[in-house]
C-alpha atoms as a PDB file:
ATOM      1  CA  UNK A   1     -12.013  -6.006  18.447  1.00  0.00           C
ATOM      2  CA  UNK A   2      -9.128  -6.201  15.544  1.00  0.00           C
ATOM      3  CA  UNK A   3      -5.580  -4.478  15.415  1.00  0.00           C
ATOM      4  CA  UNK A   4      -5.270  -3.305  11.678  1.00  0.00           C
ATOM      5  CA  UNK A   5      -2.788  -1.911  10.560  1.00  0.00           C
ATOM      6  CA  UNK A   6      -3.596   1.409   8.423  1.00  0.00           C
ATOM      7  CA  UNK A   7      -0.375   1.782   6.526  1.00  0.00           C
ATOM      8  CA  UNK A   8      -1.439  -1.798   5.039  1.00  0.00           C
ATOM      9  CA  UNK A   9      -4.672  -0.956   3.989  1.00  0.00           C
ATOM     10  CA  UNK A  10      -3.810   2.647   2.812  1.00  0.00           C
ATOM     11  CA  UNK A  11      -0.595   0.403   0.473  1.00  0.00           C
ATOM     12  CA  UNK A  12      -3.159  -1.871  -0.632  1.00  0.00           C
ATOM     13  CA  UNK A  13      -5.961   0.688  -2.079  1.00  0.00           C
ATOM     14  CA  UNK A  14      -3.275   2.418  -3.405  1.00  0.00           C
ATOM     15  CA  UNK A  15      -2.024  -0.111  -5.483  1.00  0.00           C
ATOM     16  CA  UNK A  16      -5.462  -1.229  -6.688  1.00  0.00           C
ATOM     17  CA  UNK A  17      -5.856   2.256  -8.005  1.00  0.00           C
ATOM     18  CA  UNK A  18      -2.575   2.118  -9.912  1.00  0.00           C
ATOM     19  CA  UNK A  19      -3.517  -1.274 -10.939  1.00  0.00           C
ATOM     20  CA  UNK A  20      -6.956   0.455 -12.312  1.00  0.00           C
ATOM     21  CA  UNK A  21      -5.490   3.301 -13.666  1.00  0.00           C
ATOM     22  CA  UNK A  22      -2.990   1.027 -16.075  1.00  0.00           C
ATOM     23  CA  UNK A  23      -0.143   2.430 -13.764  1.00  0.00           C
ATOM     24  CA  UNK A  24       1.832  -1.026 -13.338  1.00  0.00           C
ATOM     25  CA  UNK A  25       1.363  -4.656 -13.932  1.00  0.00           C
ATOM     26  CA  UNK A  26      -1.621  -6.599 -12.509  1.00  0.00           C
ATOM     27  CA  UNK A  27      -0.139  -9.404 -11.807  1.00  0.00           C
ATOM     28  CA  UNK A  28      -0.175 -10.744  -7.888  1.00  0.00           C
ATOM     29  CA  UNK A  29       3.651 -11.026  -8.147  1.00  0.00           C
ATOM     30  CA  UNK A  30       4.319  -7.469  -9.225  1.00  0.00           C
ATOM     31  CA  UNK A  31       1.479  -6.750  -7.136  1.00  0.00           C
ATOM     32  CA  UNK A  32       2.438  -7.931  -3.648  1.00  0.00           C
ATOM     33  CA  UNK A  33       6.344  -6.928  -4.435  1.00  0.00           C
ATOM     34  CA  UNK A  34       5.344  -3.035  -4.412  1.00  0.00           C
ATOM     35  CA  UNK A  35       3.126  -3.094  -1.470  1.00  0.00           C
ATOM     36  CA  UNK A  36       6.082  -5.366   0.359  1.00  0.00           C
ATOM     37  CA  UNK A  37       8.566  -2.338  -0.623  1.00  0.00           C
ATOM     38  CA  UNK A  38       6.317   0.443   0.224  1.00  0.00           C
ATOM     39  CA  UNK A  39       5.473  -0.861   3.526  1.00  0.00           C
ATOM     40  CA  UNK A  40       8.876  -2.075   5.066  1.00  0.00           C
ATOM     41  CA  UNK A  41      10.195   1.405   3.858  1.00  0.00           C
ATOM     42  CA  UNK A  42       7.012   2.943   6.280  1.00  0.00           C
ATOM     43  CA  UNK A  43       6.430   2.842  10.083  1.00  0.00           C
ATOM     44  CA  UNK A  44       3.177   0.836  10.971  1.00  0.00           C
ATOM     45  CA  UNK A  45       0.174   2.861  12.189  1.00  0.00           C
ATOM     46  CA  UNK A  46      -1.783   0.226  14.302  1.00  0.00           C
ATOM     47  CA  UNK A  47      -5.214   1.248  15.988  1.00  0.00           C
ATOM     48  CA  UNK A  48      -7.952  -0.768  17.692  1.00  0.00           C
ATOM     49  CA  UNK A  49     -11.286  -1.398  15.698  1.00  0.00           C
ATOM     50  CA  UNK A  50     -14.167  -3.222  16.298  1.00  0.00           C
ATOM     51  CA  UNK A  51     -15.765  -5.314  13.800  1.00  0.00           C
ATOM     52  CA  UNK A  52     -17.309  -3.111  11.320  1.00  0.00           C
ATOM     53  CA  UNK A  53     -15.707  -0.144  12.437  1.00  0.00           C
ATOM     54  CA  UNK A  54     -14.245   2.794  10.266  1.00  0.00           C
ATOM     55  CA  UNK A  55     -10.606   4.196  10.860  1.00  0.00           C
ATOM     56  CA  UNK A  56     -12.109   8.064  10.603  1.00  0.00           C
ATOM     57  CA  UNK A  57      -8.628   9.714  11.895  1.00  0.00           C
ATOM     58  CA  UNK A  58      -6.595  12.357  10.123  1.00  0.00           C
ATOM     59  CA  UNK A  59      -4.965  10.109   7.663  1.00  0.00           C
ATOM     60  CA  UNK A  60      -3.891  13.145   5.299  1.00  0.00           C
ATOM     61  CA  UNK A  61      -0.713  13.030   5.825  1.00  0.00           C
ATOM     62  CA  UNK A  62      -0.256   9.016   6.328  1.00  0.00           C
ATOM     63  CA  UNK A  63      -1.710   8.933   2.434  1.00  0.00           C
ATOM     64  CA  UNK A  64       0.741  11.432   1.104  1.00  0.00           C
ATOM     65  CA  UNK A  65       3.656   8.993   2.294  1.00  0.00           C
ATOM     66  CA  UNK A  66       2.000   6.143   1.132  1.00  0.00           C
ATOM     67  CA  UNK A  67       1.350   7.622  -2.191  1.00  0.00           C
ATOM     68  CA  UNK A  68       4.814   8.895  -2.423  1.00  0.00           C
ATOM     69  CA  UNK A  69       6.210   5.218  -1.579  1.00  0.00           C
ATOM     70  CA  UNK A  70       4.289   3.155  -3.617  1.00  0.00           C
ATOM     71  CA  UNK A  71       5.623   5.510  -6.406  1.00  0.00           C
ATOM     72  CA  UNK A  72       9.233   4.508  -5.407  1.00  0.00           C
ATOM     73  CA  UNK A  73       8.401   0.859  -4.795  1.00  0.00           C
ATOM     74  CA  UNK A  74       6.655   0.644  -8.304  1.00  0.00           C
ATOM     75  CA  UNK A  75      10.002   2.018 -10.261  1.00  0.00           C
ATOM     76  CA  UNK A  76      12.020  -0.977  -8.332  1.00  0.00           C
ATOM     77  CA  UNK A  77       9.737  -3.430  -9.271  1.00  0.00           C
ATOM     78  CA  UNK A  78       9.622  -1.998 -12.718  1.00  0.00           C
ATOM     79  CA  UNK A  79      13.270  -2.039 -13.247  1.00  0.00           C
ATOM     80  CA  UNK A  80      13.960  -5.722 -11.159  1.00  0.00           C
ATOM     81  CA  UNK A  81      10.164  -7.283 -11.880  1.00  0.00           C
ATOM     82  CA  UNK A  82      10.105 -11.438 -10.860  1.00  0.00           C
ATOM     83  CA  UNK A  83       8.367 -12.131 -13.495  1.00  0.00           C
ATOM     84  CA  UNK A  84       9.095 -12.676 -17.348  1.00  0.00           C
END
């Protein structure tokens, strides 16, 4: 059995797909900094798994706040990025 938290996985695959989709830089700086942002500015939504097992709740809402954060996150990093 595994605690996982599914804010942190919902942050992460968002940020992949911006990352895809050209939407911000790919590098692992920029990278962690927005999903760091998004999720301290989120509540964590822990459930128990076993290994294997798919989280197959009603995450609708859960995404729309995670989309809606990593949006915010990725303008501060934009503006204040630790990188050259």
């Amino acid at each position: 059995m595994h605690l996982v938290n599914v804010m942190e996985q919902l942050i992460i695959n968002i940020v992949e797909d911006m990352i895809a989709e050209g939407k911000m830089c790919t590098c692992a700086r920029c990278k962690l900094d927005v999903a760091a942002i998004a999720l301290n500015n989120l509540p964590p939504v822990y459930v128990v798994t076993t290994e294997g097992e798919s989280i197959k709740s009603n995450m609708s809402q859960y995404r729309v706040d995670a989309l809606r954060m990593v949006s915010r996150a990725m303008e501060v990093v934009r503006k204040l990025p630790h990188h050259q």
